[in-house]
Protein backbone atom coordinates (compact mmCIF):
# COMPACT_ATOMS: atom_id res chain seq x y z
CA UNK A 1 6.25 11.97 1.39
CA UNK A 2 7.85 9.63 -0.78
CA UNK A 3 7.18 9.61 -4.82
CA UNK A 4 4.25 7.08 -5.31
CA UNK A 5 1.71 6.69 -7.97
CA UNK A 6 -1.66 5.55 -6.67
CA UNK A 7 -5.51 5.26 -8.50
CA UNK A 8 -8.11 4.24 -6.71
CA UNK A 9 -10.87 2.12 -9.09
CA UNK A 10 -14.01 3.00 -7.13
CA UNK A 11 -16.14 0.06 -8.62
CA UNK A 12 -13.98 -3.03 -6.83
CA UNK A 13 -12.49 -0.44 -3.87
CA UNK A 14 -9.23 -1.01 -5.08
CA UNK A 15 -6.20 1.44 -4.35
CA UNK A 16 -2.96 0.83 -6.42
CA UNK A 17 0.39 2.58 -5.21
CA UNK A 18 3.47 1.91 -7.01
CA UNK A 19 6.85 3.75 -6.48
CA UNK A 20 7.58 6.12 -9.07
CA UNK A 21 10.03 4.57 -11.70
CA UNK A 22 10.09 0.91 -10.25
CA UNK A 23 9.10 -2.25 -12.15
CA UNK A 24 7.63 -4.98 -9.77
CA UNK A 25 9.55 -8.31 -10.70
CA UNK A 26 7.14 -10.54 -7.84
CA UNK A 27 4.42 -9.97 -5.43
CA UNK A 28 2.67 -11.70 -2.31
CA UNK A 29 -1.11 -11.83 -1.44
CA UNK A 30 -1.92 -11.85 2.51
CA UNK A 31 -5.30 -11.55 4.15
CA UNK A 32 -6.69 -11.99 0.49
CA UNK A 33 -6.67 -7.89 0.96
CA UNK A 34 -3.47 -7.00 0.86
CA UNK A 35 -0.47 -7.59 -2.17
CA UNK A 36 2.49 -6.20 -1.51
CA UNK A 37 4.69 -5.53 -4.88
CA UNK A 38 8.42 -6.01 -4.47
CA UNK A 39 11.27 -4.51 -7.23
CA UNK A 40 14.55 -7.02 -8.34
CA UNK A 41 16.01 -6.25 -4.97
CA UNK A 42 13.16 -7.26 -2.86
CA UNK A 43 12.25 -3.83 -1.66
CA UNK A 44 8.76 -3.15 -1.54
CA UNK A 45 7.98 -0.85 -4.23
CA UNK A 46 4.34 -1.14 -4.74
CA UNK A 47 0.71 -2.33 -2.93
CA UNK A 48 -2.83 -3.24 -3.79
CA UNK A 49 -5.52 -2.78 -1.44
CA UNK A 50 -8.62 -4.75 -1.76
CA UNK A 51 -11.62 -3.27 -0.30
CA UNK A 52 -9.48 -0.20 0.66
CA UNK A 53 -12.71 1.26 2.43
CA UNK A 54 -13.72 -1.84 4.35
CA UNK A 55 -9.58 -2.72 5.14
CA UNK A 56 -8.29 1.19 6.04
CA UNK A 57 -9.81 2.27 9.43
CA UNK A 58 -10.79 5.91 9.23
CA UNK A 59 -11.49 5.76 5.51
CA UNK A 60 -14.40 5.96 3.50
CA UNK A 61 -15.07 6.28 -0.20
CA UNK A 62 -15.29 9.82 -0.32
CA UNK A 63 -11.77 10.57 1.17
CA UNK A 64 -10.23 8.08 -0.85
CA UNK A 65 -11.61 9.78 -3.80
CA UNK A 66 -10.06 13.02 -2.50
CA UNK A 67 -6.36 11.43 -1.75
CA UNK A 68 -3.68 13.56 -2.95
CA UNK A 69 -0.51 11.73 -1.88
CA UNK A 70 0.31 7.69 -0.72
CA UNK A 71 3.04 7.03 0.84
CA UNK A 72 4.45 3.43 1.72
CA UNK A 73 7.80 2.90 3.88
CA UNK A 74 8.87 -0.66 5.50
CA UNK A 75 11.16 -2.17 7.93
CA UNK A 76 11.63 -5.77 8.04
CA UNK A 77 12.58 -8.26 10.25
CA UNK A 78 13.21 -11.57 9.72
CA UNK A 79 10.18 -13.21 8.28
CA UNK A 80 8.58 -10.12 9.16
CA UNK A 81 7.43 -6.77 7.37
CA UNK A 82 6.58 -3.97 9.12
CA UNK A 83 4.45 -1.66 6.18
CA UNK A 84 3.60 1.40 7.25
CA UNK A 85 0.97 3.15 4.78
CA UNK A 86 0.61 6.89 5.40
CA UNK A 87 -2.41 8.38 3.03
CA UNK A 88 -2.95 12.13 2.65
CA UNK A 89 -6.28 13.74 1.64
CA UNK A 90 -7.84 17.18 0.87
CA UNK A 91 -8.19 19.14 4.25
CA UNK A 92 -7.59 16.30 6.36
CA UNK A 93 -4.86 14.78 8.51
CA UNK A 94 -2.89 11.83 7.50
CA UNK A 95 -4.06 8.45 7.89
CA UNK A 96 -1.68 5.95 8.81
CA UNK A 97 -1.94 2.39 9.05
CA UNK A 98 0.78 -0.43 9.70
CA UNK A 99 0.39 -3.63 8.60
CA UNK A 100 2.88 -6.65 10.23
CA UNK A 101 3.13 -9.04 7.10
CA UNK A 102 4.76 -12.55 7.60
CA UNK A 103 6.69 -13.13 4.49
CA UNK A 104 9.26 -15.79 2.74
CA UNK A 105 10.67 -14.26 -0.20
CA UNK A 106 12.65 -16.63 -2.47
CA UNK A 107 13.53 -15.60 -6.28
């Protein structure tokens, strides 16, 4: 897996994953769940995920609490981004999740 930092605030189910050594210059908000964090070059570098337990099929607050590596890699085309969000915890398989994001990005 990629190097990504990620917390997880249990109070608001948030998860935060930002690329190691990236600054986010601009983000977008879809679904009012999602907001994707993009670097000078509009790469994706970063995500929040609101109500990561309710938004994540297969998770729950326990394995969240147990992650030990995030991954995030993307493909886009057009007005379209393809996110693909691979989460690792303790004794478990990987949970992966895409995410097809319509997006307009103008700096």
């Amino acid at each position: 897996m990629t190097d990504f930092n990620f917390r997880y605030d249990k109070e608001y189910d948030i998860l935060y994953i930002l690329k190691k050594g990236e600054i986010v210059k601009h983000s977008i908000d879809w679904e009012c769940s999602f907001i994707v964090d993009f670097n000078s070059k509009d790469k994706v570098v970063g995500m929040e995920i609101l109500d990561v337990s309710k938004n994540i099929f297969g998770l729950n607050k326990k394995i969240i609490m147990n992650l030990e590596n995030c991954d995030i890699k993307t493909q886009q085309k057009g007005d379209m981004l393809l996110v693909l969000i691979t989460l690792k915890s303790k004794n478990m398989e990987p949970i992966r999740t895409s995410l097809p994001i319509p997006i307009k990005i103008s700096c």
